[in-house]
Protein backbone atom coordinates (compact mmCIF):
# COMPACT_ATOMS: atom_id res chain seq x y z
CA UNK A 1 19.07 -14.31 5.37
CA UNK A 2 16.01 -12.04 6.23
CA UNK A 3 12.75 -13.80 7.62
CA UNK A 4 9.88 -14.06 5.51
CA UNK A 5 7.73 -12.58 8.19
CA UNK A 6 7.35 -9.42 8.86
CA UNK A 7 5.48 -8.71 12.28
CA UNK A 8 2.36 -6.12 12.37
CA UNK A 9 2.85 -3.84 15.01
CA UNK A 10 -0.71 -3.17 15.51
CA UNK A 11 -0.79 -1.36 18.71
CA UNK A 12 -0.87 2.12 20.09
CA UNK A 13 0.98 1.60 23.06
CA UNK A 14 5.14 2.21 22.85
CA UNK A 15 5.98 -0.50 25.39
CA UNK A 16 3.53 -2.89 24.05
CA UNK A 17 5.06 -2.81 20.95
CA UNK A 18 8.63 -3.05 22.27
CA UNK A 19 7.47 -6.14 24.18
CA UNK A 20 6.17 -7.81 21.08
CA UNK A 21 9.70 -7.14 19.16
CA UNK A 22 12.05 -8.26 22.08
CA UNK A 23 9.78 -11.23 22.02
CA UNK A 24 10.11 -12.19 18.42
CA UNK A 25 13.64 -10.69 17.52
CA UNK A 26 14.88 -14.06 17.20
CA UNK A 27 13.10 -14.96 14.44
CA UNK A 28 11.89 -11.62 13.12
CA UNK A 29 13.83 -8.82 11.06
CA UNK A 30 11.29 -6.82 9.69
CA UNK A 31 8.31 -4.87 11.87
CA UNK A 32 5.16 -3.52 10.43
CA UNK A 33 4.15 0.41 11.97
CA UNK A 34 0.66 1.93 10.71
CA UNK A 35 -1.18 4.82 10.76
CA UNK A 36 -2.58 3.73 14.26
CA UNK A 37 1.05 4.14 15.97
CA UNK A 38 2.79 6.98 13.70
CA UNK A 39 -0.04 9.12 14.31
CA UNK A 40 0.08 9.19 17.65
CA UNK A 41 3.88 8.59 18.60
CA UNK A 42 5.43 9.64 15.29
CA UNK A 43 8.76 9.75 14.02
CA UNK A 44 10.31 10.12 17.63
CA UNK A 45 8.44 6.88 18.60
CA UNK A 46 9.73 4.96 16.21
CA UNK A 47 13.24 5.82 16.92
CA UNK A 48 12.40 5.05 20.84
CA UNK A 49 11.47 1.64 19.58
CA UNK A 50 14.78 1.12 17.75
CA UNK A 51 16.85 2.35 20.87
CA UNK A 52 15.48 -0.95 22.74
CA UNK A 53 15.74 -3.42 20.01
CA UNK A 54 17.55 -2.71 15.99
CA UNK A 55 14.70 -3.72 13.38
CA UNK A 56 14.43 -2.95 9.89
CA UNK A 57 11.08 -1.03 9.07
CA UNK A 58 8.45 -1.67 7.19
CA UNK A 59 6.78 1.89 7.46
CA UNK A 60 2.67 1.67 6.45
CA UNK A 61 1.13 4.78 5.48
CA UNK A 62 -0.38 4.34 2.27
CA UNK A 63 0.48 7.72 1.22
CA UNK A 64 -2.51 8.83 -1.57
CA UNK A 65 -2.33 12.40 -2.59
CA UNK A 66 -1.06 14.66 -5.50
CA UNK A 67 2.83 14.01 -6.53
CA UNK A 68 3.97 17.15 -4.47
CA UNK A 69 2.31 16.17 -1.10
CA UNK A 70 3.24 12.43 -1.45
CA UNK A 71 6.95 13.70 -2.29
CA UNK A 72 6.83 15.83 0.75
CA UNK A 73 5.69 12.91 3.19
CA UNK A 74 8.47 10.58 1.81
CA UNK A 75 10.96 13.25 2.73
CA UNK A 76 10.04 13.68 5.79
CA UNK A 77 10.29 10.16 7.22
CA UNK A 78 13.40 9.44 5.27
CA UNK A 79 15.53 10.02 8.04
CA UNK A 80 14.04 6.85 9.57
CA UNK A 81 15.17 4.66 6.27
CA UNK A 82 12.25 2.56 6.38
CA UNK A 83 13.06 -0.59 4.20
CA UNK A 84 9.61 -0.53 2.75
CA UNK A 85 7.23 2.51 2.89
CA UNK A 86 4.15 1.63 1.19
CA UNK A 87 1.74 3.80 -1.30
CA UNK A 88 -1.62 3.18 -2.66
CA UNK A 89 -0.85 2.34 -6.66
CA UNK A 90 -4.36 3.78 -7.06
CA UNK A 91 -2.34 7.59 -7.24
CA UNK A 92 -1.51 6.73 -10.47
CA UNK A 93 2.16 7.04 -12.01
CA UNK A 94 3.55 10.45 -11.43
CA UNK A 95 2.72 10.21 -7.77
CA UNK A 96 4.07 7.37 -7.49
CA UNK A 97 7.40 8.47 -9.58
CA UNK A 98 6.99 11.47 -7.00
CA UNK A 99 7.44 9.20 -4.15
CA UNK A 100 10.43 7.12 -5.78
CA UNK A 101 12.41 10.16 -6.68
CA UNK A 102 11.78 11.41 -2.78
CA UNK A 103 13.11 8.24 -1.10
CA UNK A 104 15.67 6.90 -3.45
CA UNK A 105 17.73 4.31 -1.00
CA UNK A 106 14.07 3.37 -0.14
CA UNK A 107 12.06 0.13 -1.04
CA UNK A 108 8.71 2.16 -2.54
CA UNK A 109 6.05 -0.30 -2.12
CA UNK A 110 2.79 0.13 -4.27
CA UNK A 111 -0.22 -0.93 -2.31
CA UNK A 112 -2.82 -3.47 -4.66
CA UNK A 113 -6.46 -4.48 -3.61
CA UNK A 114 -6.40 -4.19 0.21
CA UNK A 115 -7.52 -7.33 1.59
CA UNK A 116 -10.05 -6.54 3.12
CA UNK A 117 -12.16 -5.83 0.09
CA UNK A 118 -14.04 -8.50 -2.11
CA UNK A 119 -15.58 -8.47 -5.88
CA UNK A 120 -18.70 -6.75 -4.30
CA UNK A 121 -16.60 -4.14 -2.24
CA UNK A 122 -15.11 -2.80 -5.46
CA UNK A 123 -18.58 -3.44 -7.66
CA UNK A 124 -20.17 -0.98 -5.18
CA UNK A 125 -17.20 2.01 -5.75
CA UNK A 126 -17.73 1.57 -9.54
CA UNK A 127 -14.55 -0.61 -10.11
CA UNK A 128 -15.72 -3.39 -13.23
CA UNK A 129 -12.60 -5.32 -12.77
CA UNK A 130 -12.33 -8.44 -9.95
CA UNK A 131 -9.89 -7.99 -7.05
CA UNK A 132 -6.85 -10.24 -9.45
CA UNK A 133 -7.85 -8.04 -12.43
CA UNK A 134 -7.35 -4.75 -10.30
CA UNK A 135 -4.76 -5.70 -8.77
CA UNK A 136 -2.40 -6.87 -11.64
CA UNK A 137 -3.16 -3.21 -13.39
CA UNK A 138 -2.16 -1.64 -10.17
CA UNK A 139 0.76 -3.74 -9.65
CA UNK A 140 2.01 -2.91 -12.97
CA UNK A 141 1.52 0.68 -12.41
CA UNK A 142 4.09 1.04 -9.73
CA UNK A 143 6.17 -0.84 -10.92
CA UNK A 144 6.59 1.09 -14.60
CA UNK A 145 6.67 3.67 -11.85
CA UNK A 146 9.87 2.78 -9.99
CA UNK A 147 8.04 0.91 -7.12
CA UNK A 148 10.33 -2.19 -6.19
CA UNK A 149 8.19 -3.67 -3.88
CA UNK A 150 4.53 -5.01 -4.28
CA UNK A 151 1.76 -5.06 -1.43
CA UNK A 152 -1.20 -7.83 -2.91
CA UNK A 153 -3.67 -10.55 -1.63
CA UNK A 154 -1.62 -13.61 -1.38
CA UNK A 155 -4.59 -15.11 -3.72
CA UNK A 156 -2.99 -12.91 -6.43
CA UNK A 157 0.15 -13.10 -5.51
CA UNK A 158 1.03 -15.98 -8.60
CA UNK A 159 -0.69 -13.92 -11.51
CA UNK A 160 1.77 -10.64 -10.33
CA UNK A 161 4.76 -12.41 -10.00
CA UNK A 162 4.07 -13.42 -13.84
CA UNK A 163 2.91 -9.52 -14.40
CA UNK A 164 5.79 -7.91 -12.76
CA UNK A 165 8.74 -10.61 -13.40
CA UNK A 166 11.31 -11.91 -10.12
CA UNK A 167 12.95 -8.76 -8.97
CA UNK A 168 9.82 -7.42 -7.77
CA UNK A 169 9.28 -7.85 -3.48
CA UNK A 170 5.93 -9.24 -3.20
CA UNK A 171 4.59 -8.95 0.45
CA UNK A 172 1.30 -9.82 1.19
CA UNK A 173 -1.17 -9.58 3.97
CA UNK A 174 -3.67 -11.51 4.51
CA UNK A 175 -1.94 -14.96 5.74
CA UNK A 176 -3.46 -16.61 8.35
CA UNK A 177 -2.26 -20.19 9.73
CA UNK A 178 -4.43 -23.06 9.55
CA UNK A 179 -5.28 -22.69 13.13
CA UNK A 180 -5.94 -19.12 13.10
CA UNK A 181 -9.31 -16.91 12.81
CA UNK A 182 -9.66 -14.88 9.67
CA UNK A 183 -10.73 -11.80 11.52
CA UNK A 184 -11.26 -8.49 9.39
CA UNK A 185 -9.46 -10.18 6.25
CA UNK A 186 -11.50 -11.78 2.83
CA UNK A 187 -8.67 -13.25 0.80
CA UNK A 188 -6.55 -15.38 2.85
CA UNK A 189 -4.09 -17.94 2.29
CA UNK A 190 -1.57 -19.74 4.88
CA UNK A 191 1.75 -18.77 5.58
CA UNK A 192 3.21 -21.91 3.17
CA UNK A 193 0.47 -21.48 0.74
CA UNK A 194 1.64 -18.04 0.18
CA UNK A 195 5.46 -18.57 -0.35
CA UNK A 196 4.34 -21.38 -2.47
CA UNK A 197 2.75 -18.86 -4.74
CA UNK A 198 5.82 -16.58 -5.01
CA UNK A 199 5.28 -14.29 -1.75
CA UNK A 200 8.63 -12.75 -0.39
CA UNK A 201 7.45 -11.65 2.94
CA UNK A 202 4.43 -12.09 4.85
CA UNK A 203 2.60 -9.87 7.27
CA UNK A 204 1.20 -11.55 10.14
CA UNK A 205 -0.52 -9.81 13.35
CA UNK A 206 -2.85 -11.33 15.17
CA UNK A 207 -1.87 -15.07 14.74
CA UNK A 208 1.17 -14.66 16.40
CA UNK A 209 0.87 -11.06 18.53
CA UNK A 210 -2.45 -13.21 20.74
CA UNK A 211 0.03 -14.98 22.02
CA UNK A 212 1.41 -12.45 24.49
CA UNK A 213 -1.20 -12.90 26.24
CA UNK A 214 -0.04 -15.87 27.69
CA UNK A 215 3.13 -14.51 28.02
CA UNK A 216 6.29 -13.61 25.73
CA UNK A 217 7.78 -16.78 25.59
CA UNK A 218 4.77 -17.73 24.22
CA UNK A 219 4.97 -15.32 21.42
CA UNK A 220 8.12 -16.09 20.40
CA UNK A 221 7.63 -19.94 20.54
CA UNK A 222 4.47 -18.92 18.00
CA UNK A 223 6.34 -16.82 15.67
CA UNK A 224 9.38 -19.55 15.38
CA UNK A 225 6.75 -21.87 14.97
CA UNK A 226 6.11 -20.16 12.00
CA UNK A 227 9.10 -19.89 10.59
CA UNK A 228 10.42 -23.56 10.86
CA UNK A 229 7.13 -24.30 8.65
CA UNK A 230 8.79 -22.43 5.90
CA UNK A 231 11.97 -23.91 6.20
């Protein structure tokens, strides 16, 4: 069985990240890479990470551009067979049929309400609908689209699990233990909170990658700590 959590690699640094999967591998299968690490380490990073440790990837771009460009992009990483490679639903539905035609063995993962934005955040870019609103017409978007995997506040995750029915993936950002600091995130659940509500995997960064600063054993204790409370 795959782990529910997927870590966020949110470093720029090659070793740091290798550090952070050889500490968690045991109770890890899935790592999160950004725009912060492919852009400056690329495709032949990633496979340097996956010569040290074997990982399934959840590959983060957000790709937002016309059909042909996004189809383009998804081509060119699909040599790395990312599990998930994520989109912004926002593109609307060819681009994101553009981007499931591409990558057909992979997961295309439409991208809601980013978590980091609130009711006023999307008042102010001239968006009438709430973050649940939004994001249940996004979610159901991609997924008319060919998108088989959903990206969405864990406080919405309930609402498109009813929109989008139980094959959909829902992952979802934004899930912070009890114990942890919300940093740059609005919406917010905790970890069991968020499986509760129908959530198939869960990003976590910073609630369990602080921890190598004590040391790696540390980490790992952290992110099986995590786990077991899921069990």
């Amino acid at each position: 069985m795959t782990s529910p959590i997927i870590l966020a690699l949110d470093t720029d640094e090659i070793s740091t990240a290798q550090n952070w999967i050889a500490a968690t591998r045991k109770s890890i299968d899935i790592y999160k890479v950004g725009l912060v690490f492919f852009l400056k380490h690329g495709i032949a990073g990633l496979n340097e990470l996956r010569d040290k440790n074997e990982f399934e990837l959840f590959l983060d771009l957000k790709l937002h551009d016309i059909p042909n460009t996004v189809a383009g992009a998804v081509a060119s990483v699909k040599a790395l067979a990312p599990r998930f490679l994520t989109v912004h639903a926002a593109g609307g539905d060819a681009m994101v049929r553009a981007a499931v035609a591409a990558g057909p063995d992979i997961s295309i993962t439409g991208v809601t309400v980013l978590t980091s934005l609130d009711a006023n955040a999307l008042s102010s870019m001239g968006i009438a609908q709430g973050p649940l609103e939004y994001a249940i017409s996004l979610a159901k978007v991609a997924v008319a689209s060919g998108a088989q995997a959903i990206v969405c506040s864990p406080l919405e995750v309930s609402a498109i699990r009813q929109a989008v029915g139980p094959h959909i993936e829902l992952i979802t950002p934004g899930v912070r233990p009890m114990d942890s600091e919300l940093g740059d995130q609005s919406r917010v659940m905790t970890p069991e909170q968020a499986i509760e509500a129908g959530a198939n995997f869960l990003v976590i960064g910073r609630p369990i990658s602080s921890y190598f600063k004590n040391s790696a054993a540390a980490m790992g204790e952290r992110a099986e700590e995590i786990l077991e409370s899921l069990a």
